[in-house]
C-alpha atoms as a PDB file:
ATOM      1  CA  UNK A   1       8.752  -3.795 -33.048  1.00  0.00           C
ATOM      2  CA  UNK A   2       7.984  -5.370 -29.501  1.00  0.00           C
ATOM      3  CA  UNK A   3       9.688  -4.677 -26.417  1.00  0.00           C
ATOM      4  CA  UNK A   4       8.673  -7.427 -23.868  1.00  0.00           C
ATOM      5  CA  UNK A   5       8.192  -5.967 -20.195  1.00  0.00           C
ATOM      6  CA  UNK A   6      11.282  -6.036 -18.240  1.00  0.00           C
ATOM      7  CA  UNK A   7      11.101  -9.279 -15.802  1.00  0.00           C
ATOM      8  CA  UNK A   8      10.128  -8.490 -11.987  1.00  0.00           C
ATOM      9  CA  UNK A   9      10.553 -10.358  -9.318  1.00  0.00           C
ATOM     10  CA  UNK A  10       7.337 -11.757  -7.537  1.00  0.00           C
ATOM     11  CA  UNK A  11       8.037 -10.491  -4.398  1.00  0.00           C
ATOM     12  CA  UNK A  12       8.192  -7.322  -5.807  1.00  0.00           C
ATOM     13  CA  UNK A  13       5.038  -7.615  -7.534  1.00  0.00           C
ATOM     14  CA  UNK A  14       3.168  -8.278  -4.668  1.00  0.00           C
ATOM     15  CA  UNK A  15       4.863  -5.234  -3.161  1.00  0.00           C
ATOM     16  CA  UNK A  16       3.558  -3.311  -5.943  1.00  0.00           C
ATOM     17  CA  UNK A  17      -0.066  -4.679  -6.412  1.00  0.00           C
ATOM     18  CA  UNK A  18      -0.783  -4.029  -2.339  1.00  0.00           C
ATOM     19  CA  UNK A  19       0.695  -0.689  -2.655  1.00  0.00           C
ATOM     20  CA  UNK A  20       0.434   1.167  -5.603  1.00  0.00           C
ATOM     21  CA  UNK A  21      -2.948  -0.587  -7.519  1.00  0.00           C
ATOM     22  CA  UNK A  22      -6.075  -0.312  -6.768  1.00  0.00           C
ATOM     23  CA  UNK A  23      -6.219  -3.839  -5.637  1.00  0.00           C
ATOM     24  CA  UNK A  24      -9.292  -5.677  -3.572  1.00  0.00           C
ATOM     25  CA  UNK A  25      -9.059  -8.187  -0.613  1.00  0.00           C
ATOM     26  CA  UNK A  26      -9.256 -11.394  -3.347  1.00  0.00           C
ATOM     27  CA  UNK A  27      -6.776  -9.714  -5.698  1.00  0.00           C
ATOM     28  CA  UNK A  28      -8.885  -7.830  -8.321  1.00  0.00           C
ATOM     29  CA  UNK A  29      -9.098  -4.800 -10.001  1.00  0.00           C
ATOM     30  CA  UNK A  30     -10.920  -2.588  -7.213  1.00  0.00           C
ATOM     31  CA  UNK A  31     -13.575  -0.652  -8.679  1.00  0.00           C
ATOM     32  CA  UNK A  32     -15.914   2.195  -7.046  1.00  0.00           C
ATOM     33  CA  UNK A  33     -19.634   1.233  -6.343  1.00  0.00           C
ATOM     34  CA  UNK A  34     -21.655   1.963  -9.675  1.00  0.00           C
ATOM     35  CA  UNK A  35     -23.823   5.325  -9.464  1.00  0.00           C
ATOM     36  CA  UNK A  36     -27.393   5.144  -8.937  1.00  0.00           C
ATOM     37  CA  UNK A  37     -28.097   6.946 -12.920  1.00  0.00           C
ATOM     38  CA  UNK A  38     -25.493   5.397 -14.784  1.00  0.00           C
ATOM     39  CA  UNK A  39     -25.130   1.804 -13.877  1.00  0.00           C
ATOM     40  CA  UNK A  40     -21.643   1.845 -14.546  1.00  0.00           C
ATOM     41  CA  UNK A  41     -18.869   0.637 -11.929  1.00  0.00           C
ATOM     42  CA  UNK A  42     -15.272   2.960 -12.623  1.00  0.00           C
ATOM     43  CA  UNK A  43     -12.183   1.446 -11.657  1.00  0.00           C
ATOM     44  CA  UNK A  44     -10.775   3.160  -8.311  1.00  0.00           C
ATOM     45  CA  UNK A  45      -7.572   5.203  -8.921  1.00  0.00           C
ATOM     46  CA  UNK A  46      -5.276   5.106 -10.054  1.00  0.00           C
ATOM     47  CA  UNK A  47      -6.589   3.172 -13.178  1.00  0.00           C
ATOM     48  CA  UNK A  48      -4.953  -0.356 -14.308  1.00  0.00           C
ATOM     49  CA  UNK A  49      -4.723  -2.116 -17.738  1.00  0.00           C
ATOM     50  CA  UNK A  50      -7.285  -4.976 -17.112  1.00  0.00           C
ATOM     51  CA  UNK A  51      -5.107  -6.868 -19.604  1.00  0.00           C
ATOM     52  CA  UNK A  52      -1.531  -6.433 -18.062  1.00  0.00           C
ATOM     53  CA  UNK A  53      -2.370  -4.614 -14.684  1.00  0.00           C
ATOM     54  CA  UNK A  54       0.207  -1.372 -15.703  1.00  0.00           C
ATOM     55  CA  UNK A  55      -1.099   1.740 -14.058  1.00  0.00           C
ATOM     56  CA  UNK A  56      -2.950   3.838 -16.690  1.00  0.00           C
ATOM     57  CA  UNK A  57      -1.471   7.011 -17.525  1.00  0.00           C
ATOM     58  CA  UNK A  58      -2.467   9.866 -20.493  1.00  0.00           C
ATOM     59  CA  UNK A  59       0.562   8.555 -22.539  1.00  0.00           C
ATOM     60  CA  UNK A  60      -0.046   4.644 -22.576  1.00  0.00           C
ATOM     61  CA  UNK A  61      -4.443   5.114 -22.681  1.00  0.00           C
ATOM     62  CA  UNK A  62      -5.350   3.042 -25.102  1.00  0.00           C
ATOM     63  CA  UNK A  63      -9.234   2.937 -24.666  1.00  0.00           C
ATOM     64  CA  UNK A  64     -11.939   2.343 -22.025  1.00  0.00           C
ATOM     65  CA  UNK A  65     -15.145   0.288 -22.750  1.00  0.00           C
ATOM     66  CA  UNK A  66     -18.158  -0.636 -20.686  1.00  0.00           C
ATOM     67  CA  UNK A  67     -18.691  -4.693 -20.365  1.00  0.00           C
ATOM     68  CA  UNK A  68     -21.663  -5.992 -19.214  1.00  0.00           C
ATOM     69  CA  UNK A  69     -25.626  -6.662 -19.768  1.00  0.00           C
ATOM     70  CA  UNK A  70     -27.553  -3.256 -20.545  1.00  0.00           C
ATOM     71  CA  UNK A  71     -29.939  -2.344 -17.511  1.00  0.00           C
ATOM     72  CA  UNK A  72     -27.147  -4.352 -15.477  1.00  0.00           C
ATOM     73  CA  UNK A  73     -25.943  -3.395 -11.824  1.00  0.00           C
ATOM     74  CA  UNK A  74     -22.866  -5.802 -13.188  1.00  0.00           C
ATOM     75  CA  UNK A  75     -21.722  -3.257 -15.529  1.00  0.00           C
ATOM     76  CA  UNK A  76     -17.734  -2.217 -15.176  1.00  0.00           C
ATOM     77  CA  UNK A  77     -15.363  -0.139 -16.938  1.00  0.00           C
ATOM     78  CA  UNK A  78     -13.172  -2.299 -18.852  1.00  0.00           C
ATOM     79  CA  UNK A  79      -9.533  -0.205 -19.941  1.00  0.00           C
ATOM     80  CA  UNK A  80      -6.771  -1.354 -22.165  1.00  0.00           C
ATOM     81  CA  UNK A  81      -3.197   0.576 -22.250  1.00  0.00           C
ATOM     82  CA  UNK A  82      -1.233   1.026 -25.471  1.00  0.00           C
ATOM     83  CA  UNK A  83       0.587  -2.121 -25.364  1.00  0.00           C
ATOM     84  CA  UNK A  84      -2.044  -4.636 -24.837  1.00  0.00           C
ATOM     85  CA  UNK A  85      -4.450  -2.743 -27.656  1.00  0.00           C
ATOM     86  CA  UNK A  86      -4.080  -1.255 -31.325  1.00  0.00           C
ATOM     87  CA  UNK A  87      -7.955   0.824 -30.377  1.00  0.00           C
ATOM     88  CA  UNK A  88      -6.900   4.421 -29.204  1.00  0.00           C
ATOM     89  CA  UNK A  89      -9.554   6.522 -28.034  1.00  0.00           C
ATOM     90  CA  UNK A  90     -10.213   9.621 -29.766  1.00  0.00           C
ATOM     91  CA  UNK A  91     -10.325  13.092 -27.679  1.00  0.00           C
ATOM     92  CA  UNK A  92     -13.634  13.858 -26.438  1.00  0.00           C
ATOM     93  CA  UNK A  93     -13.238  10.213 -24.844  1.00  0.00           C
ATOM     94  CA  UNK A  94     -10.120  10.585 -23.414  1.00  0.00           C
ATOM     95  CA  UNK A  95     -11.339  13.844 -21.856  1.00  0.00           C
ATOM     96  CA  UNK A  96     -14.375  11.997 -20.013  1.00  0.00           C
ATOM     97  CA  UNK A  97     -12.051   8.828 -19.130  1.00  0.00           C
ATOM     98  CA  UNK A  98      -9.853  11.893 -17.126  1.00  0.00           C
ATOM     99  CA  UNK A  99     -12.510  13.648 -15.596  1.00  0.00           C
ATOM    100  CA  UNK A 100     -14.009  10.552 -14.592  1.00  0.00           C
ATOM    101  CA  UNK A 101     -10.382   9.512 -13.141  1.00  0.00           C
ATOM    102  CA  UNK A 102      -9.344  13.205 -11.193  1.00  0.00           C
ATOM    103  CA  UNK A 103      -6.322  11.818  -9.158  1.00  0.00           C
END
């Protein structure tokens, strides 16, 4: 069964976004620079949905994926919650998603 999200006001949204999501200056998903042996740009904390822009939590982690050309310095983190995904990650991954996440 789907339960659509509960309607927000805009305002409110905005309020949220500036102060509880990682958020950049042009209104993006913030993410951390990439680290000099992996390539691989994380997603500042607290982790969003880069479908729906929900905060990320260990109950509605759906799974985390890496978009982007191999050998890349473009290469980001891409993460999908429960509701925007049927993919759940399986335990060793959620425990490196986590550590890679510490709040």
């Amino acid at each position: 069964m789907f339960l659509p999200r509960p309607y927000v006001p805009v305002g409110l949204c905005l309020y949220l976004l500036e102060n509880l999501m990682p958020i950049n200056h042009v209104c993006e998903i913030a993410y951390e620079p990439a680290a000099p042996t992996e390539g691989i740009r994380l997603q500042a904390n607290p982790p969003v949905c880069n479908r729906c822009w929900y905060e990320i939590t260990p109950q509605n982690f759906g799974q985390a994926s890496v978009v982007g050309y191999a050998h890349s310095s473009s290469r980001f983190e891409f993460i999908e919650c429960t509701a925007c995904t049927t993919v759940r990650a399986c335990e060793p991954e959620q425990t490196l998603f986590w550590a890679q996440h510490q709040r």
